[in-house]
Protein backbone atom coordinates (compact mmCIF):
# COMPACT_ATOMS: atom_id res chain seq x y z
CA UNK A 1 128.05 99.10 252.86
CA UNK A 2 126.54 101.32 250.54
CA UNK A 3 128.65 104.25 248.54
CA UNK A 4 126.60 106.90 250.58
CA UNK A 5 127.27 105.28 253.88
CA UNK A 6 131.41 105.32 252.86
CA UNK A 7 131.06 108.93 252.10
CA UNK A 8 129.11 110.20 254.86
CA UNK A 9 129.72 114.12 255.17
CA UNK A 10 130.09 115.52 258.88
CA UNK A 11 130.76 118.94 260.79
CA UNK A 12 134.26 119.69 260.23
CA UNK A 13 135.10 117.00 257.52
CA UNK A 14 137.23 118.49 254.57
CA UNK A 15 135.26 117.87 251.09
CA UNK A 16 135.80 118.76 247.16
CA UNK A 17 132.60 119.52 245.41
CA UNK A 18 130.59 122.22 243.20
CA UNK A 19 128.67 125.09 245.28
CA UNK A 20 125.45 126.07 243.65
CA UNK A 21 126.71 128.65 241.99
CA UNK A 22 128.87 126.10 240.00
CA UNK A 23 132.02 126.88 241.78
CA UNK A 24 134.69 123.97 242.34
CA UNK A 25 136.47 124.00 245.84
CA UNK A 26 137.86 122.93 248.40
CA UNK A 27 136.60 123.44 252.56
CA UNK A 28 135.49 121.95 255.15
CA UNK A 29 132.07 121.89 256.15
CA UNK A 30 130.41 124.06 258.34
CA UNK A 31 127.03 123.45 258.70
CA UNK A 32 124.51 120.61 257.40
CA UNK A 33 120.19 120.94 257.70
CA UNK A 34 117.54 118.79 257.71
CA UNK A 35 117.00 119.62 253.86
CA UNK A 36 120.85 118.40 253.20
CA UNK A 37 121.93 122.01 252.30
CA UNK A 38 126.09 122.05 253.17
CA UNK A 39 127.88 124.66 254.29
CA UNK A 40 131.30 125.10 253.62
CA UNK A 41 133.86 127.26 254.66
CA UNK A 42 136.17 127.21 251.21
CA UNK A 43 139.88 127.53 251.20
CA UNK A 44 140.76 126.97 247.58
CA UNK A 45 138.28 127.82 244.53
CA UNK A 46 138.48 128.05 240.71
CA UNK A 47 136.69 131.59 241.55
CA UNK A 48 138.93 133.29 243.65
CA UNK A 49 136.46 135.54 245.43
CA UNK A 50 135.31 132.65 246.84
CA UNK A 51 138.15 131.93 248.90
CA UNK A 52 137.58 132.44 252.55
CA UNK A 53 134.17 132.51 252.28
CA UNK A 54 131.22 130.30 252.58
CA UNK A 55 129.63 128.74 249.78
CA UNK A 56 126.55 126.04 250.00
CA UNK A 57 126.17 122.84 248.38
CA UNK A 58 124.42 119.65 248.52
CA UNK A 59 125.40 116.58 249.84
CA UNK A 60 125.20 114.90 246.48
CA UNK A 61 127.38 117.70 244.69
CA UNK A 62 130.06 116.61 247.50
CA UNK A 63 133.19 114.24 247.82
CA UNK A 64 134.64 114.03 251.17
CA UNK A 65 138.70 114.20 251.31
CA UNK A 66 140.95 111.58 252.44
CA UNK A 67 141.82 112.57 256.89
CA UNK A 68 145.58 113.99 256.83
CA UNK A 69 147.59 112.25 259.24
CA UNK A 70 151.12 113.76 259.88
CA UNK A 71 153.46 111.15 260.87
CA UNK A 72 156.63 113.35 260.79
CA UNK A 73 158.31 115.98 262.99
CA UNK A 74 158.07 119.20 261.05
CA UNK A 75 154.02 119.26 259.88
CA UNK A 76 152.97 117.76 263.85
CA UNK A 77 155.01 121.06 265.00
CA UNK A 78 153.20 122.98 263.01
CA UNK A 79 149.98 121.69 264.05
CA UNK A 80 151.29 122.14 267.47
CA UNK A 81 151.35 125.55 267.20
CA UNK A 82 147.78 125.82 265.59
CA UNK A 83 146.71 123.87 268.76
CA UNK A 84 148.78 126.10 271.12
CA UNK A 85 147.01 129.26 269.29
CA UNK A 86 143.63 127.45 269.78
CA UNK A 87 143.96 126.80 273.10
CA UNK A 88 142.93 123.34 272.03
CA UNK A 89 145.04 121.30 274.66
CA UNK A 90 143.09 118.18 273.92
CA UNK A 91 144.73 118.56 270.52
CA UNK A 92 147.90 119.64 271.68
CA UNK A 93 148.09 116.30 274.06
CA UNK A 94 147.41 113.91 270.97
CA UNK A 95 150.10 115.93 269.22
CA UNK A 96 152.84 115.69 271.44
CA UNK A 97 152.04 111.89 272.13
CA UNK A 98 152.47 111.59 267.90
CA UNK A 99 155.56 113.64 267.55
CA UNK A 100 157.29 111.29 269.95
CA UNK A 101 156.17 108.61 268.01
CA UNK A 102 157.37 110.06 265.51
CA UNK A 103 160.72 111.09 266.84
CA UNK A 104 161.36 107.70 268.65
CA UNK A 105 161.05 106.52 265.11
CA UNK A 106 163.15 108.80 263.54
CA UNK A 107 166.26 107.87 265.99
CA UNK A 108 165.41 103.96 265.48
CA UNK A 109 166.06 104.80 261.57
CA UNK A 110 162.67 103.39 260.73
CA UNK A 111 162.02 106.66 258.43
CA UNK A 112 165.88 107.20 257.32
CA UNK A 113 167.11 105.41 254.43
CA UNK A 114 170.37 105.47 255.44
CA UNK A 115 170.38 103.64 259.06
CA UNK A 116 173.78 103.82 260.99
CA UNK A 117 173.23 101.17 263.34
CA UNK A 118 174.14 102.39 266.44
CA UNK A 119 176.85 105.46 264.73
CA UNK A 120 175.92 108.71 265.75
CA UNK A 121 174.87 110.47 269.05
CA UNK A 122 171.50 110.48 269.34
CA UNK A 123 169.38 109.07 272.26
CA UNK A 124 165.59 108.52 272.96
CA UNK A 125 164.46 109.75 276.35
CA UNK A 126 161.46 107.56 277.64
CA UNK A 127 159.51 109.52 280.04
């Protein structure tokens, strides 16, 4: 597979790169066109103005970012709420199924260091 093909930019994909102005940032990407002209929607910048607004790029002057993928209770919450104030339920469904993942894992002691064994009062309800 080719080094273009692993870092294929998309709609919505969170990148690092250098606008054309020669800003470095942080987004994710907004828009593409046919002449591979990216918009991005930046959230961190070494210009500050820059923050919150959109910058463009090209494809070539872009890295994409490694996906995020919360695996704990307190950052799925979070994203919860985003989903909640989104009215994304889609989302909020995937969520929900992770954080009890998450929190059937928790009371198994598979993300404590100090497991119990069976001490303690805390139960797992399976729906």
């Amino acid at each position: 597979m080719s080094e273009a093909a692993k870092q294929a930019v998309h709609i919505s994909d969170w990148v690092s790169g250098t606008s054309v102005q020669d800003e470095k940032f942080i987004g994710f990407v907004q828009s593409i066109d046919a002449q591979g002209v990216v918009r991005v929607v930046v959230t961190q910048c070494d210009h500050e103005e820059a923050v919150g607004e959109t910058v463009e790029s090209s494809l070539h002057r872009l890295e994409k970012l490694a996906e995020y993928v919360p695996n704990e209770e307190t950052p799925l919450r979070s994203l919860m709420d985003v989903a909640l104030m989104t009215r994304d339920q889609a989302w909020f469904n995937d969520l929900i199924s992770e954080l009890h993942i998450a929190q059937f894992a928790s009371h198994k002691g598979y993300n404590r260091p100090d497991n119990n064994f069976g001490s303690g009062n805390g139960r797992v309800k399976i729906d």
